[in-house]
Protein backbone atom coordinates (compact mmCIF):
# COMPACT_ATOMS: atom_id res chain seq x y z
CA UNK A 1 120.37 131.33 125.85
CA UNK A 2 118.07 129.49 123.48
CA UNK A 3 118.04 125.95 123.16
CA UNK A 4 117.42 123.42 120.10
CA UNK A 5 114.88 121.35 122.08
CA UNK A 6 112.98 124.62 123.32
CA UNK A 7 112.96 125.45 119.21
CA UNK A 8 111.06 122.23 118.69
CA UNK A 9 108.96 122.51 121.10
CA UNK A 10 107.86 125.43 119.95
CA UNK A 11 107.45 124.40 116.25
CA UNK A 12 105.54 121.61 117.68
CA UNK A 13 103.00 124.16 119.40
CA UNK A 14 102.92 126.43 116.58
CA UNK A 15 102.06 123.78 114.42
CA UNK A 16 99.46 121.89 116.40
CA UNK A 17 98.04 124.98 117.79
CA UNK A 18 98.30 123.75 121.59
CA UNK A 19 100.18 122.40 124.47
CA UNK A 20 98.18 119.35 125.10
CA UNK A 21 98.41 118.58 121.47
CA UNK A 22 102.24 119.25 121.20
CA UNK A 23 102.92 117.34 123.73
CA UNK A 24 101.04 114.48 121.90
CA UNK A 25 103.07 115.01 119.00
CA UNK A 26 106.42 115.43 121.20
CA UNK A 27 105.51 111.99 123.42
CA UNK A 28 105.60 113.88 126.38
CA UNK A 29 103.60 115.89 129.31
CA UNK A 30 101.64 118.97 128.89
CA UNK A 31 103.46 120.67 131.77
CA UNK A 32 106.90 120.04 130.28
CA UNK A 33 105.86 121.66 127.31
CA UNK A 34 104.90 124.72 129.37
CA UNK A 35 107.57 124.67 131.34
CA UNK A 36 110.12 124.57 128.53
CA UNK A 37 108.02 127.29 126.34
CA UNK A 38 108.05 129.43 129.76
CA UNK A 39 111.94 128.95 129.58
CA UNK A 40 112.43 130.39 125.65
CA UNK A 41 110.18 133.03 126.65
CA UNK A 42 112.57 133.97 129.34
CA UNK A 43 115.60 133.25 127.12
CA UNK A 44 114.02 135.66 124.39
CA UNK A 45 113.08 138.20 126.63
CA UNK A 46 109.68 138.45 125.13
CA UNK A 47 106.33 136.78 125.14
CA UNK A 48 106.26 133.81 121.90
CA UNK A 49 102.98 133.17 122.17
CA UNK A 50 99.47 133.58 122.95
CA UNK A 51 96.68 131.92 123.77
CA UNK A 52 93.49 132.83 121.90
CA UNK A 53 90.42 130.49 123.00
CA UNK A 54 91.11 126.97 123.46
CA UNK A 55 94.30 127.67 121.18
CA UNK A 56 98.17 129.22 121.01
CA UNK A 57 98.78 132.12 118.61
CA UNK A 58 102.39 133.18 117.87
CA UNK A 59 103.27 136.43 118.86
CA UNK A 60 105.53 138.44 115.86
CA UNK A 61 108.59 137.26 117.54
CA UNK A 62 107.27 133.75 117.87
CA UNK A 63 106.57 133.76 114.23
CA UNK A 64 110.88 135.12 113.25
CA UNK A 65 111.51 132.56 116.10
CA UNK A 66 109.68 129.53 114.24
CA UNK A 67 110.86 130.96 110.69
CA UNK A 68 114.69 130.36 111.79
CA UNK A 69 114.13 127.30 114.11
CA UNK A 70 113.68 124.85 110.83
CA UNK A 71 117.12 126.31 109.38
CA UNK A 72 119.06 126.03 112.62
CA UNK A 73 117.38 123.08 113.55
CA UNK A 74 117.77 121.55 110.28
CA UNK A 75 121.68 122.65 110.64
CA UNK A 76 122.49 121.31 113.63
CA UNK A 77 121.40 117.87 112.86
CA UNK A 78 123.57 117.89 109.80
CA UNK A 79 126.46 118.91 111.99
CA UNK A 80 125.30 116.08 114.68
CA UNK A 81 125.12 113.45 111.64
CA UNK A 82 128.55 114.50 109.89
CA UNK A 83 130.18 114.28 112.95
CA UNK A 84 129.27 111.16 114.05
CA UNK A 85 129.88 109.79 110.58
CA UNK A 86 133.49 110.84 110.89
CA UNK A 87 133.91 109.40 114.04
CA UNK A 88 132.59 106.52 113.03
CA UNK A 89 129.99 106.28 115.49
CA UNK A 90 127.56 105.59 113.21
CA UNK A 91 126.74 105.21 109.41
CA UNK A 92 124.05 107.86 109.72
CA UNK A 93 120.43 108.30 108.84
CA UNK A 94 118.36 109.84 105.71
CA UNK A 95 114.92 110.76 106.16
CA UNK A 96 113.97 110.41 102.36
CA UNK A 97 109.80 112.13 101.36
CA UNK A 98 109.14 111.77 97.20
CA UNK A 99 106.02 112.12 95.55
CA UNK A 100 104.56 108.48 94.37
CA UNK A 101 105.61 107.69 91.09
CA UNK A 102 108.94 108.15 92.11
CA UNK A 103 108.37 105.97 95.39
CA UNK A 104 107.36 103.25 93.30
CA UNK A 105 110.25 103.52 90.73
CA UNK A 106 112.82 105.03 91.56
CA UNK A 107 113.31 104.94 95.39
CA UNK A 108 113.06 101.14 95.68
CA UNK A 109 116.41 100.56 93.49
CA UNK A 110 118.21 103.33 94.70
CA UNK A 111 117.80 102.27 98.56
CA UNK A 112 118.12 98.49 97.85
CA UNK A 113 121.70 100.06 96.46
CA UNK A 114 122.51 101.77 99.78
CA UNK A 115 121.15 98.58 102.20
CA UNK A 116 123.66 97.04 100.44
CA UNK A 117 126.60 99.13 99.99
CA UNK A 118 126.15 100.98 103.98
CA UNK A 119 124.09 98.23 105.88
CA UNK A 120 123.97 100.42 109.08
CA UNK A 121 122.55 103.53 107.32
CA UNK A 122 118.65 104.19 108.39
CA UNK A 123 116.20 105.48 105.81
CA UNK A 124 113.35 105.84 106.23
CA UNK A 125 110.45 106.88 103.23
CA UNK A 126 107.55 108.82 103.38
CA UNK A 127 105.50 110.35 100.32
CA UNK A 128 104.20 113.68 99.92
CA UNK A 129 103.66 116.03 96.76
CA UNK A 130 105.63 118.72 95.81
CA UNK A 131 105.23 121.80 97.12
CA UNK A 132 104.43 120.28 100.35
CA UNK A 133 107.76 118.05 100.41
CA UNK A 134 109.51 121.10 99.66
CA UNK A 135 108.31 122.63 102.83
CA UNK A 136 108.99 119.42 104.95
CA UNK A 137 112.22 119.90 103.59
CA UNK A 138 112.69 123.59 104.43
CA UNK A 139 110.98 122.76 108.12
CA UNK A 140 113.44 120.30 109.26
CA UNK A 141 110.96 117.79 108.84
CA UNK A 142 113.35 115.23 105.98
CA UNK A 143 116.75 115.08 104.97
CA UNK A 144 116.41 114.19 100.88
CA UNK A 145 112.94 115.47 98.63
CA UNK A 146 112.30 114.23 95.54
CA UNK A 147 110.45 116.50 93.56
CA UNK A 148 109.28 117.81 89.95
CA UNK A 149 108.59 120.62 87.97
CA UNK A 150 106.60 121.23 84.24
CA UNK A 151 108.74 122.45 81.77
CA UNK A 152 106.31 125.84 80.81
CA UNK A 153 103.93 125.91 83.17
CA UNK A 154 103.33 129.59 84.55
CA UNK A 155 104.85 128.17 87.94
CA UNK A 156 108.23 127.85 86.66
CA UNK A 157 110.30 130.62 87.16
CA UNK A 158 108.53 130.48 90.64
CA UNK A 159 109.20 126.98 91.16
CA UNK A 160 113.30 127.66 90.28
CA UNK A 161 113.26 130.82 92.54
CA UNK A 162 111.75 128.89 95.98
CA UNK A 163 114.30 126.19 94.90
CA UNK A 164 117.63 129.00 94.69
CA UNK A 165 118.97 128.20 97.84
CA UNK A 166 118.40 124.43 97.98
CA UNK A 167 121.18 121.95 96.28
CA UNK A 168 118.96 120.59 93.21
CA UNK A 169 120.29 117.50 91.48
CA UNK A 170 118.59 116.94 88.48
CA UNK A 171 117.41 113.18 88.08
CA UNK A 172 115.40 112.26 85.27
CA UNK A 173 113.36 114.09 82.45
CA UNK A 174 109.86 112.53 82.62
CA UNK A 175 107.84 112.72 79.29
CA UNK A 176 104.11 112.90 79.66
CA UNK A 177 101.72 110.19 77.38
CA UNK A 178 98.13 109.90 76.53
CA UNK A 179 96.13 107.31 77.98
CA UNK A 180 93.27 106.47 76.24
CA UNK A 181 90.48 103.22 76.56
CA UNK A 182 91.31 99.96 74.44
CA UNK A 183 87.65 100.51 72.12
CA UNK A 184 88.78 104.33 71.83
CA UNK A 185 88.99 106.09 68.06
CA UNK A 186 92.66 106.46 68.68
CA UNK A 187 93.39 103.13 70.37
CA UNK A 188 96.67 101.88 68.47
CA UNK A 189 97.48 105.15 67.15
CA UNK A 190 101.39 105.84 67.84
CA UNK A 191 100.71 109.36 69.15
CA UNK A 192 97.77 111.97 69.62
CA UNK A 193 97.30 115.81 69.28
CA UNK A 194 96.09 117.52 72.54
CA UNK A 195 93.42 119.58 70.60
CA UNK A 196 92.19 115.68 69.23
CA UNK A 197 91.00 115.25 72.76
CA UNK A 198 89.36 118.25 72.88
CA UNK A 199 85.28 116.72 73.18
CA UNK A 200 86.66 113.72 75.60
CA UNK A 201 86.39 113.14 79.14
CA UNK A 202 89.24 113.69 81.27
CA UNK A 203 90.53 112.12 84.44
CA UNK A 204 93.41 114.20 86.39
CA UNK A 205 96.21 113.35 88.72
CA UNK A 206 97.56 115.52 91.27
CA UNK A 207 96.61 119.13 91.86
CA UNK A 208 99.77 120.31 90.79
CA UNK A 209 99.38 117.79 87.66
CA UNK A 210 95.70 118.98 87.37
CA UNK A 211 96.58 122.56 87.40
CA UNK A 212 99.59 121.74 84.18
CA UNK A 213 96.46 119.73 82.37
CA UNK A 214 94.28 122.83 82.22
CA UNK A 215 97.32 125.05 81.24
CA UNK A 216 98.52 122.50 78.40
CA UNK A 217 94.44 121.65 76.82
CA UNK A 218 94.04 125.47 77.12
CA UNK A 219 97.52 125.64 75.05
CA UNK A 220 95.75 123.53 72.49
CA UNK A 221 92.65 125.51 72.22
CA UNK A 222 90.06 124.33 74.19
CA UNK A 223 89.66 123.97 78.13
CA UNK A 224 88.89 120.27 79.81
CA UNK A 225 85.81 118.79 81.04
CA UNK A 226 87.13 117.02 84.20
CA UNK A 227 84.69 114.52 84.91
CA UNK A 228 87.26 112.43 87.95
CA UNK A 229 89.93 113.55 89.85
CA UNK A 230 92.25 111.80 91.68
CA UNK A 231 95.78 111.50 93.50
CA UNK A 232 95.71 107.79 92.93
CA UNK A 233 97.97 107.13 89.73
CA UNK A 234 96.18 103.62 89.52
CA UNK A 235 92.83 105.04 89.95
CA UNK A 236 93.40 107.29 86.72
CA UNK A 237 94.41 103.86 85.01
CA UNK A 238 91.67 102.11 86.30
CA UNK A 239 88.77 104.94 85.30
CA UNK A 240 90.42 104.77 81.86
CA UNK A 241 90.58 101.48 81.39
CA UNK A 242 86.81 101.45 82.51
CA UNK A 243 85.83 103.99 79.52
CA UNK A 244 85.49 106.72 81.88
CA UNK A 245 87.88 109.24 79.94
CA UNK A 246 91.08 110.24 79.29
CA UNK A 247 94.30 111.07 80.71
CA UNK A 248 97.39 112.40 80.59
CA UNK A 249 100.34 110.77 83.07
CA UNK A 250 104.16 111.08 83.63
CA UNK A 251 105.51 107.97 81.96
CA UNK A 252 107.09 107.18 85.82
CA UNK A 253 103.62 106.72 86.68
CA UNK A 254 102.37 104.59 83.90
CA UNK A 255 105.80 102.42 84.88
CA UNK A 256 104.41 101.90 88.25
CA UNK A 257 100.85 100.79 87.49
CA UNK A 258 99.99 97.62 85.77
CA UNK A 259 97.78 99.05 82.58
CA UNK A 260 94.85 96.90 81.80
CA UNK A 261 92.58 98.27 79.26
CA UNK A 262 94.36 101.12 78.54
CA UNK A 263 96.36 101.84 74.86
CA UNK A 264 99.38 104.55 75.28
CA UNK A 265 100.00 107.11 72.76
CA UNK A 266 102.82 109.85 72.59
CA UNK A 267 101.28 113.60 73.18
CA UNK A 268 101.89 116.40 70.85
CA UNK A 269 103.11 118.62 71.44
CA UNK A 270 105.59 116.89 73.80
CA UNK A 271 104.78 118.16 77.60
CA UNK A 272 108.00 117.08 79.93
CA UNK A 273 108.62 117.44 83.58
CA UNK A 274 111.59 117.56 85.07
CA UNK A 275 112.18 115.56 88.23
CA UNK A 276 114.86 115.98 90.81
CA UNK A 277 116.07 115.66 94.27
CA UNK A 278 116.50 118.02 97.18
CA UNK A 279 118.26 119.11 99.85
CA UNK A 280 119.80 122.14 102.27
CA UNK A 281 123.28 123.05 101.58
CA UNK A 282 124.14 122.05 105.30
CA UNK A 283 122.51 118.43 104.31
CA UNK A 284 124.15 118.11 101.35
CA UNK A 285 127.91 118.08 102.88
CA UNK A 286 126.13 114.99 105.42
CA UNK A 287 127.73 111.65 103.79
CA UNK A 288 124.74 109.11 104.65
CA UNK A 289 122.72 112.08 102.64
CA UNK A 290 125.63 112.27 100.02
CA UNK A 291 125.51 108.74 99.18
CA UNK A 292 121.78 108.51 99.15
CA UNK A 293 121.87 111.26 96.40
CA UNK A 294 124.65 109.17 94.42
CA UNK A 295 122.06 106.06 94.68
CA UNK A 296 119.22 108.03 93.33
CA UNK A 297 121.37 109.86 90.31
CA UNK A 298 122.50 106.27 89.90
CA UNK A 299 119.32 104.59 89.90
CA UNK A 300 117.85 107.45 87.22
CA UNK A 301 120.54 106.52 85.10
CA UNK A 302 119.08 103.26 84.40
């Protein structure tokens, strides 16, 4: 019979690449981790893994094993929360990951509004980019992701189809502005064409953001010089308002950094994003996860 800790050990080794490391990860011996692995190997009736060098490789039925352990996993501690919130043994936990701009915006008002309302819930925060809070969803790894998408960009349809079998809840439509420097030509101008910015410097975001700049400036014509790039939303602000170049932001991000130096001008044509939360159907139905949602949907609203 295969157990739920024997799955994460196992998803600890397969993602650290070793014993001595999962056990690191796990806060416990080397030997138990052997010992346990030795045990799903006999439960599965097959070897799971091995070792190549100074590291574990999964064997193909350590690598179905690992591909169904986040789902079960993920399952079984949305059966373990729901059922303890109906017994009222406790109010429950949320393990909440969203990209920045929405940690520093959104997030704080919606979990002020659930300290509040259900004191004895736990949340906890951590940040990470979509796709990779997608997959920390998907692994077992959070509870809630908040996430976005570019209306357009060539990712789209492949952004909705990895999202089909997770509950989406759309939040908040997220235009994109222009930031330019205060002595810039178009400082004070109420809004900017793309191809205007053609000869400029540019500073990009994200990757993913990155990745929608090129796509939208090759849109307009002409393909960016990226002198900076950065993950840092108040870096970008900061390059700008040195005269560095210019940039394009989500307006969440703008919110969350104190501008100095820096003018803001609408972009044309208008580039949107479309941010919104996460979760597994199994999750969704888990009321200390239900409620969280409410708070964010809530906390978009405003």
């Amino acid at each position: 019979m295969i157990e739920a800790r024997h799955l994460r050990v196992l998803r600890a080794v397969a993602g650290t690449g070793s014993f001595s490391a999962a056990a690191r990860e796990l806060g416990c011996t080397q030997p138990a981790v052997s010992q346990q692995m030795k045990a799903l190997e006999q439960s599965a009736g097959t070897p799971l893994l091995i070792r190549t060098g100074r590291e574990m490789r999964l064997t193909q039925a350590g690598e179905a094993l690992v591909r169904h352990a986040a789902g079960i996993l993920a399952g079984l501690v949305a059966a373990e929360e729901e059922v303890a919130a109906i017994a009222g043994l406790r109010a429950g936990r949320v393990r909440l990951v969203s990209f920045p701009s929405g940690s520093s915006t959104l997030v704080p008002t919606a979990l002020a509004a659930m300290r509040a309302a259900h004191p004895g819930t736990r949340i906890s925060l951590v940040e990470a980019e979509p796709p990779r809070s997608v997959e920390m969803l998907r692994e077992g790894d959070c509870d809630l992701a908040l996430a976005f998408r570019y209306g357009g960009e060539s990712g789209t349809s492949a952004t909705a189809a990895e999202w089909e079998d997770l509950v989406v809840t759309p939040l908040l439509t997220d235009r994109l502005v222009g930031l330019v420097p205060e002595g810039h030509r178009l400082a004070g101008a109420e809004r900017v064409g793309m191809a205007e910015l053609a000869e400029e410097p540019w500073i990009a975001g994200c990757p993913r953001c990155r990745r929608h700049l090129v796509e939208v400036c090759e849109g307009a014509g002409f393909t960016p010089r990226i002198d900076f790039a950065t993950d840092d939303y108040p870096a970008v602000v900061g390059l700008v308002g040195a005269g560095l170049g210019v940039a394009v932001l989500p307006e969440l991000a703008v919110e969350s950094v104190r501008a100095k130096g820096v003018s803001t001008l609408a972009v044309e044509p208008a580039v949107e994003r479309e941010v919104v939360a996460l979760t597994l159907p199994d999750l969704a139905r888990v009321p200390a996860v239900a409620a969280t949602l409410g708070e964010l949907v809530r906390a978009a609203a405003r």
